[in-house]
N, C-alpha and C. Protein backbone atom coordinates (compact mmCIF):
# COMPACT_ATOMS: atom_id res chain seq x y z
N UNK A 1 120.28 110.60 48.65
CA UNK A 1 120.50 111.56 49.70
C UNK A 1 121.16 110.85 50.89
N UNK A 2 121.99 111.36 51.44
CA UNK A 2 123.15 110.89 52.65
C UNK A 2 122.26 111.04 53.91
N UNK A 3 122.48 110.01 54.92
CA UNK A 3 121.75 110.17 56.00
C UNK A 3 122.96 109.77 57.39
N UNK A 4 123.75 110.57 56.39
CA UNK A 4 125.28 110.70 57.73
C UNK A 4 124.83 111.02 58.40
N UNK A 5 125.52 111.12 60.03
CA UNK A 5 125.06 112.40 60.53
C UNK A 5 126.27 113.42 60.82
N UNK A 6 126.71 114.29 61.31
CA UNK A 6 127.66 114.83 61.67
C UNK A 6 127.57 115.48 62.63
N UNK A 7 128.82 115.21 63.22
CA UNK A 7 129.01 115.86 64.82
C UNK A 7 128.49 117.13 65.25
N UNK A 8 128.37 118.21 63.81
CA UNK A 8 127.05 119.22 64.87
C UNK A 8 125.38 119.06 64.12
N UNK A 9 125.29 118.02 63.88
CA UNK A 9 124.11 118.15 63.40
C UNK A 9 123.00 117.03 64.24
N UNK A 10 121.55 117.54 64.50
CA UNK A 10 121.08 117.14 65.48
C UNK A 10 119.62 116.98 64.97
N UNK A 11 119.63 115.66 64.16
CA UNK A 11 118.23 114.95 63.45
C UNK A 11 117.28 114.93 64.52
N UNK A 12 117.12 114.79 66.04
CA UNK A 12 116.04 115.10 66.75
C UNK A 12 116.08 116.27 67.92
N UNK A 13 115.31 116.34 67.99
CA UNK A 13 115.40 117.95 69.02
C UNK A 13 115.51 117.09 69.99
N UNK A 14 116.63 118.02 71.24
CA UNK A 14 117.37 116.85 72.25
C UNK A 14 118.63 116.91 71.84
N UNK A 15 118.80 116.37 70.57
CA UNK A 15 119.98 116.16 70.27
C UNK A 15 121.04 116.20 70.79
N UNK A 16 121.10 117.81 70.52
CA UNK A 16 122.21 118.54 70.10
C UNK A 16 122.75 118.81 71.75
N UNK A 17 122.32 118.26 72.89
CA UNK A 17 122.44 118.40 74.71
C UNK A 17 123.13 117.02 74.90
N UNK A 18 122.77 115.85 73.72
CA UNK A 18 123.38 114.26 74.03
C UNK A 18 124.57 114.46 73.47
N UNK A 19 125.66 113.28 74.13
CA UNK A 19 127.10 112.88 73.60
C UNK A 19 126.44 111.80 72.31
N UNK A 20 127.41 112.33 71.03
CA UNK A 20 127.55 111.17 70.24
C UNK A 20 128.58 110.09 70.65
N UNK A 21 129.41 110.86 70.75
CA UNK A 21 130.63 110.37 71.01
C UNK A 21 131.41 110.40 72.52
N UNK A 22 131.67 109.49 73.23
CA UNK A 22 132.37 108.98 74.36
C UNK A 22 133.33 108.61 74.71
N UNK A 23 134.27 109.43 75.75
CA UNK A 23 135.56 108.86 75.79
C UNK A 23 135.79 108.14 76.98
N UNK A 24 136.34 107.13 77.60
CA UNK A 24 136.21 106.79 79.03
C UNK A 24 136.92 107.65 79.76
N UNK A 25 136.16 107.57 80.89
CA UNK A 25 136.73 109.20 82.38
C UNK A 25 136.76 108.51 83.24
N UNK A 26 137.13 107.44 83.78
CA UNK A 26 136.78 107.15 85.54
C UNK A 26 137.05 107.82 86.58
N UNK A 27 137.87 108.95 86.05
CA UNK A 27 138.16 110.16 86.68
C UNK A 27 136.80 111.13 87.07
N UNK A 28 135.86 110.97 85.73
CA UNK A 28 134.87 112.29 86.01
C UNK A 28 133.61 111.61 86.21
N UNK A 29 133.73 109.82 86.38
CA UNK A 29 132.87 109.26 86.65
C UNK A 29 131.73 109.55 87.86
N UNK A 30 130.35 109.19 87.73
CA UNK A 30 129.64 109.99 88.88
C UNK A 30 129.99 108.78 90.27
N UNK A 31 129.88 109.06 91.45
CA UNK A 31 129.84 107.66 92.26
C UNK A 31 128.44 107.88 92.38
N UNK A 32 127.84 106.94 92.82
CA UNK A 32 126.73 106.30 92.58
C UNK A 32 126.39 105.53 93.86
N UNK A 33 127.30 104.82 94.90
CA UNK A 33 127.24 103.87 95.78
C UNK A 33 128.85 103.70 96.15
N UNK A 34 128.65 103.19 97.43
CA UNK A 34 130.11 102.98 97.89
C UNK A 34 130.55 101.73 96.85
N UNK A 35 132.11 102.28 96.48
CA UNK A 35 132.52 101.70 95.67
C UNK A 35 131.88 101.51 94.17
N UNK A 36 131.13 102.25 93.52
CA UNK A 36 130.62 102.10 92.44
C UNK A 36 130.85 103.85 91.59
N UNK A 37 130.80 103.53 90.62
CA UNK A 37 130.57 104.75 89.94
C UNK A 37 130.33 104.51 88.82
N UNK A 38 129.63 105.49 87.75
CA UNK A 38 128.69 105.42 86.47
C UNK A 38 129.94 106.47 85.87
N UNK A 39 129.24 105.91 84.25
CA UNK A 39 129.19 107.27 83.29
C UNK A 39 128.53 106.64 82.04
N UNK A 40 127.55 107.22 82.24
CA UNK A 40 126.64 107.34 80.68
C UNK A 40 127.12 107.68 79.54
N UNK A 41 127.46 106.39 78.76
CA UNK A 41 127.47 106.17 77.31
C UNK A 41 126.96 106.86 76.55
N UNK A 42 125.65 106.66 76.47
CA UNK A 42 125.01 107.42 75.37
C UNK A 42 123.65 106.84 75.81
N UNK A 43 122.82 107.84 75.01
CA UNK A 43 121.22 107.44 75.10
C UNK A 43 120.30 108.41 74.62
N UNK A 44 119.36 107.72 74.10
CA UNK A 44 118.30 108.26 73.33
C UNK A 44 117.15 107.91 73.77
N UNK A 45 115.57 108.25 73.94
CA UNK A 45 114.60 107.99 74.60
C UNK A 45 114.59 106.42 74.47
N UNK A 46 115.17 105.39 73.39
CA UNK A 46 114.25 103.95 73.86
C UNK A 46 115.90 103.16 74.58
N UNK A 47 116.60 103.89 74.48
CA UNK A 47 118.21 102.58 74.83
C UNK A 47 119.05 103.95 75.54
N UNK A 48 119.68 102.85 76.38
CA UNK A 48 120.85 103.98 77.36
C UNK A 48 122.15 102.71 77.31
N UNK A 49 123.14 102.69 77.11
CA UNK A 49 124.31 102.92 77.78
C UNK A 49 125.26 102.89 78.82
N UNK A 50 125.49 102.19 79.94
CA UNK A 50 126.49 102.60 80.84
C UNK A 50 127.33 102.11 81.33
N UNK A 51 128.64 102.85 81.48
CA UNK A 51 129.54 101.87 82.20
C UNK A 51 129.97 102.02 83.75
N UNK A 52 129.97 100.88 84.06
CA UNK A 52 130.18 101.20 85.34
C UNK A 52 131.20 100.32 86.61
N UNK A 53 132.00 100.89 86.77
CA UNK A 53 133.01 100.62 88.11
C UNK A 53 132.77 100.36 89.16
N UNK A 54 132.97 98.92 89.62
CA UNK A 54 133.29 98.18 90.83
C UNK A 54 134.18 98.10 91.43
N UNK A 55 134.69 98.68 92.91
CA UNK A 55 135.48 97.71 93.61
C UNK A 55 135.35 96.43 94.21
N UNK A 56 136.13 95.42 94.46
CA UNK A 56 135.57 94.38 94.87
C UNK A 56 135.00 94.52 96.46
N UNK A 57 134.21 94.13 96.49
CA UNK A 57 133.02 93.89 97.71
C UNK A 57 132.17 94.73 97.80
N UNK A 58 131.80 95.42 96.28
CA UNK A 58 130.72 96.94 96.15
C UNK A 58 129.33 95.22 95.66
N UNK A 59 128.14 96.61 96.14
CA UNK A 59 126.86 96.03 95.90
C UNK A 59 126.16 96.51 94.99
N UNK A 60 125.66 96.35 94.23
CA UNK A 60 124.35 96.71 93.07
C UNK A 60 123.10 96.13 93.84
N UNK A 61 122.68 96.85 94.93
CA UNK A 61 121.54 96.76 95.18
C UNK A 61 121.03 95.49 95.19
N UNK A 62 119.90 94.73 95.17
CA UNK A 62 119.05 93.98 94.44
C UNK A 62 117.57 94.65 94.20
N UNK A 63 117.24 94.74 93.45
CA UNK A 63 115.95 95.79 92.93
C UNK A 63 115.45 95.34 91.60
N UNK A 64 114.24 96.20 91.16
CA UNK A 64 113.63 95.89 90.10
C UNK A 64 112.78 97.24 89.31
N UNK A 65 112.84 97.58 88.10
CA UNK A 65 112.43 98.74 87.56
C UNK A 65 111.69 97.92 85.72
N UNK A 66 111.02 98.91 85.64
CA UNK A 66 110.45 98.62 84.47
C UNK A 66 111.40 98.54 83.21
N UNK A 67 112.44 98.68 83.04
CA UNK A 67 113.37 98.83 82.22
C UNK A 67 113.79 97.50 81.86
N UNK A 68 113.81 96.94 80.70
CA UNK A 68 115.15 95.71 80.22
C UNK A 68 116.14 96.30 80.53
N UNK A 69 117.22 95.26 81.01
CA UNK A 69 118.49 95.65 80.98
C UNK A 69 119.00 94.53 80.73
N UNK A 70 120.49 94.69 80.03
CA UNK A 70 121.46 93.46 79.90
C UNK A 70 122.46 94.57 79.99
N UNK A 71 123.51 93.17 80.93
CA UNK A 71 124.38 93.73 81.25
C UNK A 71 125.96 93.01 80.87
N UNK A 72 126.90 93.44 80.24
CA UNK A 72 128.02 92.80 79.75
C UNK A 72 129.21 93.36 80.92
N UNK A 73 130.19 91.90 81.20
CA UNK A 73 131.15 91.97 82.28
C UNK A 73 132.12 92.39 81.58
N UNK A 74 132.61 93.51 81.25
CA UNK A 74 134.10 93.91 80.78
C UNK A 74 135.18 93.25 81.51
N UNK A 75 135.14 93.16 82.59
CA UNK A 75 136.52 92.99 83.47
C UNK A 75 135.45 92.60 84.78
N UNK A 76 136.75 92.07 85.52
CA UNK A 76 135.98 91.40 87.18
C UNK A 76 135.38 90.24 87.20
N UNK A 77 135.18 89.93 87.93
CA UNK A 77 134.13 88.91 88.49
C UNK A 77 133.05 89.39 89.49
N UNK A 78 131.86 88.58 89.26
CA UNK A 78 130.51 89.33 89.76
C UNK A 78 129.54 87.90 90.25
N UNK A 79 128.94 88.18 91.18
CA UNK A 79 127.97 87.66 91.87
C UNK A 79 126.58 88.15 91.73
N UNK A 80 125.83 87.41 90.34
CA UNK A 80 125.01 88.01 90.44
C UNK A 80 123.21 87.32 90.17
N UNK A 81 122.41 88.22 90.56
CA UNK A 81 121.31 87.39 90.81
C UNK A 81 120.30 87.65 89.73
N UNK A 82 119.53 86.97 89.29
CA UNK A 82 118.52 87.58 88.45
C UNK A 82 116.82 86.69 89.02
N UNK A 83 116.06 86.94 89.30
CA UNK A 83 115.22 86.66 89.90
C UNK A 83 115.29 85.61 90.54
N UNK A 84 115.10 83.95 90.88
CA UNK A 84 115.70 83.10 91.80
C UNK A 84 116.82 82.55 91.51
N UNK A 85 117.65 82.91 90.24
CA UNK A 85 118.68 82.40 89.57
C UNK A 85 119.84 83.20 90.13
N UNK A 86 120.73 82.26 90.33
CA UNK A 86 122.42 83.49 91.04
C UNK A 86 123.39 82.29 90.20
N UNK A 87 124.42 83.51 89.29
CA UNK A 87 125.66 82.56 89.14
C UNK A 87 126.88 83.90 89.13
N UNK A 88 127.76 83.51 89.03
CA UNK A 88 129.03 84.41 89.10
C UNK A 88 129.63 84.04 87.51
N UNK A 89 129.57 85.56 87.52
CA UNK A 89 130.23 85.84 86.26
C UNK A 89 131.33 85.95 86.18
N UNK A 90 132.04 86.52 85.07
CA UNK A 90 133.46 86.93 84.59
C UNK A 90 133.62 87.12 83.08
N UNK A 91 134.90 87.95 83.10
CA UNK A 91 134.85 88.99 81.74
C UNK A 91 134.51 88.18 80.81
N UNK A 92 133.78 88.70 79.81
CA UNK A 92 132.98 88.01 78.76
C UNK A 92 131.74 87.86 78.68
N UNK A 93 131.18 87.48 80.15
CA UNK A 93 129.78 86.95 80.64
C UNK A 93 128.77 87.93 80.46
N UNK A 94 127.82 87.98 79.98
CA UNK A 94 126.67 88.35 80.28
C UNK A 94 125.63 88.29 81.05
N UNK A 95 124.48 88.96 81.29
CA UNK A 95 123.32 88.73 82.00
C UNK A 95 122.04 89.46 81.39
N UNK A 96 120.83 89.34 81.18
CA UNK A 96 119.45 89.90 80.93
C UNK A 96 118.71 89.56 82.20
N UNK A 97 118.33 91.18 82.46
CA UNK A 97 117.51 91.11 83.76
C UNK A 97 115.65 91.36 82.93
N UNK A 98 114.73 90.96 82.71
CA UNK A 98 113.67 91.30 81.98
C UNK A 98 112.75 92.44 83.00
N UNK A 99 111.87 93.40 82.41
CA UNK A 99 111.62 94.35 83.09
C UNK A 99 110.57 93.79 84.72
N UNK A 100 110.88 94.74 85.29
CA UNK A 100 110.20 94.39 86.79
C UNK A 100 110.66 93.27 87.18
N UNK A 101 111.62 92.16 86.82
CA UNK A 101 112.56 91.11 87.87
C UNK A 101 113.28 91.71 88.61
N UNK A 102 113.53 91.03 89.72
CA UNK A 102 114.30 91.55 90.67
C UNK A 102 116.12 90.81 90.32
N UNK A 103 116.94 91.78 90.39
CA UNK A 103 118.38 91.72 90.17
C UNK A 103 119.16 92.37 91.07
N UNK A 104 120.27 91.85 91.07
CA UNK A 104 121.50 92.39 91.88
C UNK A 104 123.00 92.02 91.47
N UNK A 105 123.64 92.41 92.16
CA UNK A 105 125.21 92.18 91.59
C UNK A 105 126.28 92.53 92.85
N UNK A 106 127.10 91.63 93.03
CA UNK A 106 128.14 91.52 94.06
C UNK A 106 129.61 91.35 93.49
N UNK A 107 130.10 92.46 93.54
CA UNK A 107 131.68 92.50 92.89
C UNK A 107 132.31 91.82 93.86
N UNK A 108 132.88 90.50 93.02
CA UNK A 108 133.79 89.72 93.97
C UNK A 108 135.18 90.04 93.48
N UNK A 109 135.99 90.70 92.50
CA UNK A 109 137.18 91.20 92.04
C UNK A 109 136.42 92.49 90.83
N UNK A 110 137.63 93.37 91.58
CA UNK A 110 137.03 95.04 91.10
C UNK A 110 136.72 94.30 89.18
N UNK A 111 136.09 95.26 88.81
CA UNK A 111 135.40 95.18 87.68
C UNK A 111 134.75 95.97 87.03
N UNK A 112 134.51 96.21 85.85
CA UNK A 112 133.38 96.59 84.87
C UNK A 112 132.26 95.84 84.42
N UNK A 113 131.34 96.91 84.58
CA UNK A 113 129.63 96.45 83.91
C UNK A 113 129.06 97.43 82.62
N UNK A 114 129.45 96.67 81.90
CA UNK A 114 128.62 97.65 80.48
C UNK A 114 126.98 97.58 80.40
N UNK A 115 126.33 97.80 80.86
CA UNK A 115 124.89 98.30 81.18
C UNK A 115 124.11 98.67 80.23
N UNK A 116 123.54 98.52 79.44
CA UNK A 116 122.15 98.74 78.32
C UNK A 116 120.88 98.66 79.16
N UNK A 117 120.06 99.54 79.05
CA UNK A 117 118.73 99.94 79.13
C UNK A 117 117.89 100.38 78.26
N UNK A 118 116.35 99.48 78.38
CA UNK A 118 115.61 99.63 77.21
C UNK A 118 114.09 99.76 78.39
N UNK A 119 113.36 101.28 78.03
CA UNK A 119 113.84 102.70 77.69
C UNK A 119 115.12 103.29 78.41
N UNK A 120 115.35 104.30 77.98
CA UNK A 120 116.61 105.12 78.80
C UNK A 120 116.12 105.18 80.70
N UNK A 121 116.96 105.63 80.85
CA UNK A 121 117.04 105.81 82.34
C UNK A 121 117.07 106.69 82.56
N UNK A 122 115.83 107.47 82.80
CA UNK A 122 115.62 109.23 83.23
C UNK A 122 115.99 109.37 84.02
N UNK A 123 115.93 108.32 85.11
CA UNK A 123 116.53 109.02 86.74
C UNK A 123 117.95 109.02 86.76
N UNK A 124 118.58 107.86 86.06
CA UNK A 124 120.33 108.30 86.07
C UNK A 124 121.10 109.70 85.53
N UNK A 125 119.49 110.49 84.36
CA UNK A 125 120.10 111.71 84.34
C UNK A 125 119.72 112.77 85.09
N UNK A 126 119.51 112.50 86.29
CA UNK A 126 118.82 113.39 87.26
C UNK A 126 119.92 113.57 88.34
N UNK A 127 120.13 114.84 88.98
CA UNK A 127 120.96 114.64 90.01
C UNK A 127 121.02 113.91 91.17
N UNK A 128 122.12 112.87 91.55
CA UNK A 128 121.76 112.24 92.65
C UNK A 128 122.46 112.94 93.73
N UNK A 129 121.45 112.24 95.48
CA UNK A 129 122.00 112.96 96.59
C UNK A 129 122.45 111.49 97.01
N UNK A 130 123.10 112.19 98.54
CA UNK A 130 123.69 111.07 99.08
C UNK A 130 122.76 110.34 99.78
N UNK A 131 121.68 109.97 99.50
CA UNK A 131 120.83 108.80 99.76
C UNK A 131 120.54 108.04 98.48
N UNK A 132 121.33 108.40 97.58
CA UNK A 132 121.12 107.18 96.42
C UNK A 132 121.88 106.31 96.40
N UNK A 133 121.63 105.01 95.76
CA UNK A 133 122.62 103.64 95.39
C UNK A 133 122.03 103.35 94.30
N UNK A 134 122.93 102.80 93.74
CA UNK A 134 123.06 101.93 92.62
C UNK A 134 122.63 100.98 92.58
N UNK A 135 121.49 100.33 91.92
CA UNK A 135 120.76 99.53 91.73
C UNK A 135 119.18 99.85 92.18
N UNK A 136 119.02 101.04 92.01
CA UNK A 136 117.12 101.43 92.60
C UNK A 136 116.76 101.46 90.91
């Protein structure tokens, strides 16, 4: 028995409201923080997805949430911290922030952050106001 799945078919309830499939928009991207903006990849209750746009001299907060995250540098260079540890990245580079460490990130040349979260990130699918930033 085949355990394809196909584009209208929706093995968990939820489903059928998630993107399988993703095209990049930086156009319909959400902003998030001066100079930053999201768009959610994909995600399912234990892993999320995201990519996200820097201009250079945008901030990612420094903060800490129960969530793993690792984060992959598509493009740019980044200044970034992971609990007393700071090095600057660039495309290729990685980072693992472990849950409840405190992290941050300083775009030193505009850039991309491919973003994984382990569980998903309920609040990124929640509407934000203009008292949110990127990195709570």
């Amino acid at each position: 028995m085949s355990s394809t799945v196909q584009e209208n078919d929706a093995p968990n309830p939820g489903d059928e409201l998630r993107p399988f499939f993703v095209k990049t928009n930086p156009a319909g991207a959400e902003d998030v923080a001066p100079g930053i903006k999201r768009q959610i990849l994909g995600y399912g209750d234990t892993i999320m997805g995201v990519r996200v746009w820097f201009s250079k001299g945008a901030v990612g907060e420094t903060h800490a949430h129960f969530h793993a995250q690792m984060a992959y540098v598509e493009s740019g260079q980044f200044r970034v911290t992971v609990g007393e540890r700071e090095m600057v990245l660039s495309a290729g580079d990685s980072f693992y922030a472990p849950p409840n460490t405190m992290h941050g990130a300083v775009c030193l040349e505009d850039g991309v952050l491919i973003d994984v979260f382990s569980p998903a990130r309920q609040d990124f699918l929640e509407p934000q106001d203009e008292t949110s930033s990127y990195g709570k």
